[in-house]
Protein backbone atom coordinates (compact mmCIF):
# COMPACT_ATOMS: atom_id res chain seq x y z
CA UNK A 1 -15.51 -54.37 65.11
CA UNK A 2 -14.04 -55.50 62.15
CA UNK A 3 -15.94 -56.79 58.99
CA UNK A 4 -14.86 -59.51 56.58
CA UNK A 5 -13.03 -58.60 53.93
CA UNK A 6 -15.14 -56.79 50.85
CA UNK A 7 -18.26 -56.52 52.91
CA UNK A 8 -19.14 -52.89 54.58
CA UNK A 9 -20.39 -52.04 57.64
CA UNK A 10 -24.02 -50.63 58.18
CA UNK A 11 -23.74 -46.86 59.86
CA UNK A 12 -25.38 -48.17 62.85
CA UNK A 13 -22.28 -50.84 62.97
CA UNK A 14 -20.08 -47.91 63.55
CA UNK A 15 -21.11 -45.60 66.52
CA UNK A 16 -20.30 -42.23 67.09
CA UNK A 17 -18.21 -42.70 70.05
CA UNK A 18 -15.65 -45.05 67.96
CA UNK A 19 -12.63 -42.69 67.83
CA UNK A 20 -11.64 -41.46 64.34
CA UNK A 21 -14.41 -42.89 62.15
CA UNK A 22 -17.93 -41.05 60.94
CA UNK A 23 -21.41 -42.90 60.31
CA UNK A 24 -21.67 -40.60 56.80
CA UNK A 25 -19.78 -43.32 54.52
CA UNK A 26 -17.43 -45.98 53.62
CA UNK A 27 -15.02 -46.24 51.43
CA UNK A 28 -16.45 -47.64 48.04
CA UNK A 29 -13.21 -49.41 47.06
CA UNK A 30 -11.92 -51.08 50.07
CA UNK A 31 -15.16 -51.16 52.30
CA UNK A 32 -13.49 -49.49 55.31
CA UNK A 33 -15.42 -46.51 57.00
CA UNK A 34 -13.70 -42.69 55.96
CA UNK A 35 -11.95 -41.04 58.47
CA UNK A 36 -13.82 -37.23 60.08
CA UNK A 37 -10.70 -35.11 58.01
CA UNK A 38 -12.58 -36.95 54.91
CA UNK A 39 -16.64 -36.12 56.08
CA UNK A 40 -15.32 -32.44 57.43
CA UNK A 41 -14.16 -31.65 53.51
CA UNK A 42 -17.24 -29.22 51.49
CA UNK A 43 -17.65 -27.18 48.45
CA UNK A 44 -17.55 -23.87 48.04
CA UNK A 45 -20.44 -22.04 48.83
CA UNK A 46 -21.46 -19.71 46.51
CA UNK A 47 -20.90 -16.40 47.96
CA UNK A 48 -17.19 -17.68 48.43
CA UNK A 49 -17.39 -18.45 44.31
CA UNK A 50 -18.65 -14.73 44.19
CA UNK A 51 -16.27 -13.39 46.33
CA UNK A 52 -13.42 -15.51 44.02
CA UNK A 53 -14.53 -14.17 40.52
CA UNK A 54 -14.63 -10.71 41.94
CA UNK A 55 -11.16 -10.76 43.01
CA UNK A 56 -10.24 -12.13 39.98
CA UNK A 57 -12.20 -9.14 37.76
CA UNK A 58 -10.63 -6.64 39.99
CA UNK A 59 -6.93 -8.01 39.14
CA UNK A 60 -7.66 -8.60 35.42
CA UNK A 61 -9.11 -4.79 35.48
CA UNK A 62 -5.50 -3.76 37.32
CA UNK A 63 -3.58 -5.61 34.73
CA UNK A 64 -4.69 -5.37 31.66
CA UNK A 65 -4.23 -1.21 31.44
CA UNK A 66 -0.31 -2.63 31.86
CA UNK A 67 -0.58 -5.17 29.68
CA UNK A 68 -1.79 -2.63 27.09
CA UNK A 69 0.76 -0.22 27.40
CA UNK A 70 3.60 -2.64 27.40
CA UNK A 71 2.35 -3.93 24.14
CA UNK A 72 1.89 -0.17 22.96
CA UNK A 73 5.38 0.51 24.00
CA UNK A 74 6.54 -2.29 22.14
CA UNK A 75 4.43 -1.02 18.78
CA UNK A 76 6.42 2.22 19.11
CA UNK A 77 10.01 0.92 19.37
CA UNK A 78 9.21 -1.22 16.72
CA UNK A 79 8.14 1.83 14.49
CA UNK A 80 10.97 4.21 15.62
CA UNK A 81 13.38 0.73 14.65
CA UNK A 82 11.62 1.13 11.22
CA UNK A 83 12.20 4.81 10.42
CA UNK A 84 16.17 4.01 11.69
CA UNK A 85 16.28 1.85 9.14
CA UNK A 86 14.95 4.20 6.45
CA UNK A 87 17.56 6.38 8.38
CA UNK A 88 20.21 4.21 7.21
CA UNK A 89 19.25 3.68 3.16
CA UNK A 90 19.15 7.10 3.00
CA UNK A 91 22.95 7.56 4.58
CA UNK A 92 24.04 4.64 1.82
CA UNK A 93 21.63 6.11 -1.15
CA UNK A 94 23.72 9.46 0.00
CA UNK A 95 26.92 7.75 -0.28
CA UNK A 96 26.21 6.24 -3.61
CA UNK A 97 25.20 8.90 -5.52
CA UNK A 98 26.03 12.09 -3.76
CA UNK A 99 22.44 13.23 -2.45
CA UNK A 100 19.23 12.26 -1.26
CA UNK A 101 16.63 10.87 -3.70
CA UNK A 102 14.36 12.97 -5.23
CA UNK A 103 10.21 13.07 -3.31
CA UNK A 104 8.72 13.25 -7.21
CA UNK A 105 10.76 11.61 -9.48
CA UNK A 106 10.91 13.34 -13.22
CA UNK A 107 10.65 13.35 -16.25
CA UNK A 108 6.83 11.67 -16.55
CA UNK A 109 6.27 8.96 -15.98
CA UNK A 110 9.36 8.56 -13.94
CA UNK A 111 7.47 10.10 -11.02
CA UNK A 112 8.49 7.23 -8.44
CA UNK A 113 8.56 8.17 -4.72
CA UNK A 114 11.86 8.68 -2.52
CA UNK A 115 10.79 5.18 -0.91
CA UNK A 116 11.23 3.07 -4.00
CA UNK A 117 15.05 4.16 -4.42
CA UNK A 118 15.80 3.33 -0.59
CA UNK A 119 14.33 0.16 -0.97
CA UNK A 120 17.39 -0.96 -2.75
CA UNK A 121 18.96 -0.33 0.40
CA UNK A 122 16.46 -2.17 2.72
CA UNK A 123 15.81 -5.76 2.87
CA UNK A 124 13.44 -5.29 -0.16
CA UNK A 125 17.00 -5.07 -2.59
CA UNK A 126 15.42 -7.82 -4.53
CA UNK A 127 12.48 -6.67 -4.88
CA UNK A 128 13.77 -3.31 -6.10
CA UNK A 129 15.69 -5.04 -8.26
CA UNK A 130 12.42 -6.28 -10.27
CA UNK A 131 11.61 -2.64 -11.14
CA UNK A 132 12.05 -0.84 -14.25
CA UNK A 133 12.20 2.75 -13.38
CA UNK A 134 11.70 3.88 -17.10
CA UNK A 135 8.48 3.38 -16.81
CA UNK A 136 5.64 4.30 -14.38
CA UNK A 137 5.09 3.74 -11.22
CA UNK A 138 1.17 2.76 -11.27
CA UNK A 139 -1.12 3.46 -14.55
CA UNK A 140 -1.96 7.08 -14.69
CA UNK A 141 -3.23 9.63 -16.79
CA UNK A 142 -2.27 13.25 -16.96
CA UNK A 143 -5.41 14.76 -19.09
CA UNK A 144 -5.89 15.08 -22.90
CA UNK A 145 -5.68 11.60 -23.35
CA UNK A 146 -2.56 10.85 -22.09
CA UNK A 147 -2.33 7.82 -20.16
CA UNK A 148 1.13 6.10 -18.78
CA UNK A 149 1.14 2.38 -18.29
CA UNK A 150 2.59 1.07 -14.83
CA UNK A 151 1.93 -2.71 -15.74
CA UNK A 152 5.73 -3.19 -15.46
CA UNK A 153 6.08 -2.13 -11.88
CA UNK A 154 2.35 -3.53 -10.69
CA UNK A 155 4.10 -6.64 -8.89
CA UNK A 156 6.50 -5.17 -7.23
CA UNK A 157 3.96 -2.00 -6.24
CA UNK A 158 1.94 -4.59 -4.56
CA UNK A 159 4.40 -6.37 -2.67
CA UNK A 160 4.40 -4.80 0.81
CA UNK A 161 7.28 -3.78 2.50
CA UNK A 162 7.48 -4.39 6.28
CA UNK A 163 10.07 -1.38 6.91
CA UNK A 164 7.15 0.58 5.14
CA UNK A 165 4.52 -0.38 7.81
CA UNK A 166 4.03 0.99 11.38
CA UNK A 167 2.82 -1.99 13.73
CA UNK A 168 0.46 0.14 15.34
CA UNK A 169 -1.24 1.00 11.57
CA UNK A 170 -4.73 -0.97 11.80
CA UNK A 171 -5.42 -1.06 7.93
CA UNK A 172 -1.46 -2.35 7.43
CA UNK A 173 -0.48 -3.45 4.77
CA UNK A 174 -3.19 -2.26 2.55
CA UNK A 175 -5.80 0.87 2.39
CA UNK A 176 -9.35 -1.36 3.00
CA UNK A 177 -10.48 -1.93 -1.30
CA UNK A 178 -6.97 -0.70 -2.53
CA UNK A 179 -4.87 -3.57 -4.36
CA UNK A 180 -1.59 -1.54 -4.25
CA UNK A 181 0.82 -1.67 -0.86
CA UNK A 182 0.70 0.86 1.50
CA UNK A 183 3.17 3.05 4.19
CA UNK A 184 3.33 4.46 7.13
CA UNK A 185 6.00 6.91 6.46
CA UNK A 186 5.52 10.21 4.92
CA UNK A 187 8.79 12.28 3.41
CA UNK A 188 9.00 15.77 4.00
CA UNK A 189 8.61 18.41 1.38
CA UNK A 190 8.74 21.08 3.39
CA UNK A 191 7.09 23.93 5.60
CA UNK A 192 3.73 23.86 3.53
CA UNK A 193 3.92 27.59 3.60
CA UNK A 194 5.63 28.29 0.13
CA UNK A 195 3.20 28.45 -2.63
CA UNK A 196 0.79 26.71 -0.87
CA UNK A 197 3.10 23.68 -0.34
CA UNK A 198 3.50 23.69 -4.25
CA UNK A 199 5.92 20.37 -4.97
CA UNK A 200 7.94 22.66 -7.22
CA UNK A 201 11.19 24.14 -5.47
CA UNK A 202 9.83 23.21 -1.80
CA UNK A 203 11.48 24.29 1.40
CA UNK A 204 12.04 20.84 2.49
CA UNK A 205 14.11 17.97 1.73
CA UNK A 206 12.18 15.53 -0.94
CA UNK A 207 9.93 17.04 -3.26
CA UNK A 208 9.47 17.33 -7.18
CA UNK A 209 12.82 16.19 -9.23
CA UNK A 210 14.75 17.23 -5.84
CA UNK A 211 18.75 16.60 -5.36
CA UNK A 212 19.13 17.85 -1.79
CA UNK A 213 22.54 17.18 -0.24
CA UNK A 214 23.69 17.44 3.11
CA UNK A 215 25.29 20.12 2.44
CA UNK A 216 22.45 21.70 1.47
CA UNK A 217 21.16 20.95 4.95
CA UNK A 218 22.32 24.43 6.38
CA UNK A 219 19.77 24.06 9.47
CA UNK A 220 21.72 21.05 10.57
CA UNK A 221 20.52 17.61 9.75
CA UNK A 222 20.32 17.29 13.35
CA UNK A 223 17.45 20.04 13.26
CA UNK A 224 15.88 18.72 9.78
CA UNK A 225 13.62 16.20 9.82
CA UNK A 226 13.68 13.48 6.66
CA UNK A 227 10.49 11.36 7.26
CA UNK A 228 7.69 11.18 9.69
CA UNK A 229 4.70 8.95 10.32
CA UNK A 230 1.51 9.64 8.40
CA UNK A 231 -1.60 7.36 9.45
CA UNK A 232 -3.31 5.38 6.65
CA UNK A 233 -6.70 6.20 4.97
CA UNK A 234 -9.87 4.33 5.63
CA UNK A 235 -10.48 4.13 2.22
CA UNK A 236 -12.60 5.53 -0.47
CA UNK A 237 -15.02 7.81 1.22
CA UNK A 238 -18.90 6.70 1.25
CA UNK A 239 -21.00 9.01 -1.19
CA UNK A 240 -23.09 10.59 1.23
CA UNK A 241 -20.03 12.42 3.04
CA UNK A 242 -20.83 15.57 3.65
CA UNK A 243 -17.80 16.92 6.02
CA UNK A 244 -16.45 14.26 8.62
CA UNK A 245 -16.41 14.84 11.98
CA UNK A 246 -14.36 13.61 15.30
CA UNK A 247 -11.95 10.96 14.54
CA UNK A 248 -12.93 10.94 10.76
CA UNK A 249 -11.62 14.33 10.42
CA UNK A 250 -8.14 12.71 10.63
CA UNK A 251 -9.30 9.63 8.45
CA UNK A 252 -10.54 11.81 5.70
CA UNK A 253 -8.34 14.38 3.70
CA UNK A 254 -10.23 17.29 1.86
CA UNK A 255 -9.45 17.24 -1.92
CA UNK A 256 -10.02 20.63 -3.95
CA UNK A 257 -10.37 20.16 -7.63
CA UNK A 258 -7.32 20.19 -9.92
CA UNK A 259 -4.45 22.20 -9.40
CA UNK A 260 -6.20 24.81 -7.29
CA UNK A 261 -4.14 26.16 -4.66
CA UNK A 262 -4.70 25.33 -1.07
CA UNK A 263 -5.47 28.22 1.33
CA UNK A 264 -6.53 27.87 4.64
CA UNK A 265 -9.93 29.54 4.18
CA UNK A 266 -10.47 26.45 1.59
CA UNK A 267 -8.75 24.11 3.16
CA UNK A 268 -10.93 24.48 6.19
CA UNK A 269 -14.49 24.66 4.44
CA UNK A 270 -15.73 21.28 3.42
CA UNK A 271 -17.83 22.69 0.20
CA UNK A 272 -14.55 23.60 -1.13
CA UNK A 273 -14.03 20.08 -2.65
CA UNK A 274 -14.61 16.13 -2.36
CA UNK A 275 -12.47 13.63 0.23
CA UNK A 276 -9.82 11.43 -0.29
CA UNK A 277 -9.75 8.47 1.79
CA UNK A 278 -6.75 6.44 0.51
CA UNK A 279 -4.01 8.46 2.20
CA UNK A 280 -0.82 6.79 2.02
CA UNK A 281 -2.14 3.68 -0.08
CA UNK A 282 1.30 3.19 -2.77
CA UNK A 283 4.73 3.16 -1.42
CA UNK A 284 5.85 3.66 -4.91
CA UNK A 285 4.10 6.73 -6.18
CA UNK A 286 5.61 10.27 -4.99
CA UNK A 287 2.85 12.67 -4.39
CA UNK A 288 1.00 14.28 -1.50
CA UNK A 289 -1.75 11.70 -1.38
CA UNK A 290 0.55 8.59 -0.70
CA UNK A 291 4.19 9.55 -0.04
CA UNK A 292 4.78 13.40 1.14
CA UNK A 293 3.45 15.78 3.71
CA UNK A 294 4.55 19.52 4.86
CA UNK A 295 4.90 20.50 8.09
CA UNK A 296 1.72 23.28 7.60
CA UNK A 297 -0.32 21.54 10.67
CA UNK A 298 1.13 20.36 13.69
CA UNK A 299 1.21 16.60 14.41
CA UNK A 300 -2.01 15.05 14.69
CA UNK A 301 -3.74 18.11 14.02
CA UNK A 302 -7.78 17.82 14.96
CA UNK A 303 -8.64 20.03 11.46
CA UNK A 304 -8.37 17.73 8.31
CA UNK A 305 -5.50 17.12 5.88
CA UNK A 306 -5.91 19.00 2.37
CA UNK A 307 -4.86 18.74 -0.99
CA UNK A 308 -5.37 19.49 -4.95
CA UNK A 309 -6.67 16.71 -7.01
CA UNK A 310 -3.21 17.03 -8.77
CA UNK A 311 -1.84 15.91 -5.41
CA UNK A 312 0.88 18.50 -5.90
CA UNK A 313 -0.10 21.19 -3.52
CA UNK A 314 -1.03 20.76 0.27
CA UNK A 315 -1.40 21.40 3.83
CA UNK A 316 -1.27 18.62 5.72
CA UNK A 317 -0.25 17.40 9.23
CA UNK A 318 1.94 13.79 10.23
CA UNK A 319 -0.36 11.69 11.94
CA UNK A 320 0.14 8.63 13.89
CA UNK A 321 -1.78 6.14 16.36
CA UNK A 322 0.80 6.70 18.85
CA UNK A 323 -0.95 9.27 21.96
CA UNK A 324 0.73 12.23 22.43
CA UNK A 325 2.52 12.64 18.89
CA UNK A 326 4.72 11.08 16.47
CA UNK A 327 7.79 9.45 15.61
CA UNK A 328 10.17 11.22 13.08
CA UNK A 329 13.27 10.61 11.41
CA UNK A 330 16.49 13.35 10.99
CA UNK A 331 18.39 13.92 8.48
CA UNK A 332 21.09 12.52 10.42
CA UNK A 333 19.76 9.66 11.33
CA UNK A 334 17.99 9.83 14.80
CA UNK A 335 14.75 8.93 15.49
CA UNK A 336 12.53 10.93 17.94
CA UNK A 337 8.99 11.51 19.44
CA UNK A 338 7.15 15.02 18.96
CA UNK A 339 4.46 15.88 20.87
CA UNK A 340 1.17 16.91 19.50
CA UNK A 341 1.90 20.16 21.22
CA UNK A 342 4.93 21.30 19.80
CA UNK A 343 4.93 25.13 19.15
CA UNK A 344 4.11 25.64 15.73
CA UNK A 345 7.33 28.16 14.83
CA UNK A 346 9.54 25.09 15.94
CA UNK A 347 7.53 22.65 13.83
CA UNK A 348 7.95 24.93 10.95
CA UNK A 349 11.39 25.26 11.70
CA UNK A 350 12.22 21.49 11.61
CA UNK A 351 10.78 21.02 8.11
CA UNK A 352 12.91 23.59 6.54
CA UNK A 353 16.75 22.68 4.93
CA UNK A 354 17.74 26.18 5.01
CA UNK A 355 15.63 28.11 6.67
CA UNK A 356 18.06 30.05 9.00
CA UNK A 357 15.85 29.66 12.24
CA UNK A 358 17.84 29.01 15.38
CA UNK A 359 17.64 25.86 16.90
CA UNK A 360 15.57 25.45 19.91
């Protein structure tokens, strides 16, 4: 039966026996009756949808774990890539003036860090070049007084510097309420064990008015590490602090008053002081608090970092979001991972120029 064109056919004008045609509808645009593949079609039901977004969840929950650590992995090359370059200024700041800049930079106010001179020989040249290293750093005082204006270097001290900056850092490129730039890398003064990590005549490579060469490097620059990663504080601690615990213990570094020296018995008891929370905060400023560590706590140690107010003595650990440990720099250049588990004679060992331990 066939129906003039644009009219449709009732259901009951189409029988069930007529081969290839249904009674459930027509075709709204040309009028002809659908085909059974078209009235056999239906929707999902919705255990199927169930079944669908639980497959889905379960592949998601496989993936992302991978996902993760791809984009971790990728974090950590990026920060090993950074201390290579740092390992490269300080080959061509070497080369140029016959040793290694100095941690603490003297006479006052002079007192820049051992990152401002590399950056000269990083792709922050210009902005070194803005600098006027006759005067200081940041504004400071030094008691009595005495205060030392760092107007002259404030632009440049807030400019930050991505070789400065691990990409795994979360408060990059600033401590949280500190205007100044901030890094990720930490130079090493030393074993912490001599004079309770006193800046003055350190057993390391950078520390007050320093001129290490490599020959002075008796160790082996291969066995001496230059920099390390150092984690950034949270910021100033709240008031009502009374001694952090679990992952603020690393946040948080224990500052005893003045120039006090910092044994382990007061290092360890949190009524021997008041905490610092702006670790690391100015690239430009060479002291404990932003710029140096010692090598007196293994890597990511659980017990807290510690300092004088003077930032001048310490005993502190390299710290880094990285699991398992952290990335270094040698003397010669190489960049490495150490574990977190690293036997504490070897760690020692490593921060030493001239130490006369055997290599392991």
């Amino acid at each position: 039966m066939e129906a003039p064109r644009g009219v449709r056919l009732s259901a009951t004008e189409h029988p069930r026996n007529v081969r290839g045609f249904c009674r459930c509808a027509t075709n709204p645009r040309q009028g002809t009756p659908l085909t059974l593949a078209h009235c056999n079609r239906r929707a999902f039901t919705l255990v199927e949808l169930l079944v669908v977004i639980a497959i889905i969840g379960t592949l998601v929950a496989l993936l992302l774990p991978a996902v993760q650590a791809a984009r971790g992995a990728a974090r950590r090359a990026a920060c090993s890539n950074n201390l290579k370059q740092l390992g490269l200024a300080l080959h061509s700041f070497h080369a140029a003036h016959r040793r290694f800049p100095a941690g603490r930079g003297a006479p006052l106010p002079e007192v820049f860090s051992a990152q401002t001179h590399l950056l000269e020989y990083l792709e922050g040249g210009n902005l070194f070049a803005t600098m006027d290293l006759s005067q200081a750093p940041t504004t400071f005082g030094i008691g009595g007084g005495v205060v030392f204006d760092g107007q002259a270097n404030y632009p440049a001290a807030t400019t930050p510097v991505a070789t400065f900056l691990c990409p795994s850092e979360p408060h990059a490129p600033r401590v949280p309420g500190v205007e100044f730039a901030a890094t990720s890398y930490a130079a090493n003064a030393g074993s912490g064990t001599v004079d309770y990590g006193s800046l003055t005549d350190a057993d390391g490579v950078f520390y007050s008015a320093s001129t290490t060469r490599f020959r002075d490097l008796t160790d082996g620059s291969s066995h001496t590490v230059a920099f390390a990663e150092r984690t950034l504080g949270p910021g100033a601690a709240p008031a009502d602090l009374v001694q952090p615990t679990g992952a603020q213990s690393q946040e948080y570094m224990l500052e005893l008053p003045g120039g006090a020296d910092t044994p382990a018995g007061d290092c360890q008891s949190a009524s021997s002081g008041g905490w610092y929370g702006e670790r690391g905060a100015k690239w430009v400023l060479g002291n404990y608090g932003n710029t140096l560590y010692n090598h007196a706590l293994l890597p990511n140690a659980s017990e807290w970092d510690c300092m004088n107010a003077r930032q001048q003595r310490a005993r502190l650990a390299a710290r880094s979001h990285h699991p398992g440990g952290v990335q270094l720099l040698r003397c010669d250049g190489s960049a490495a991972f150490e574990s977190g588990s690293v036997e504490l004679l070897v760690w020692l060992a490593a921060a030493t120029r001239a130490g006369g331990e055997a290599p392991p």
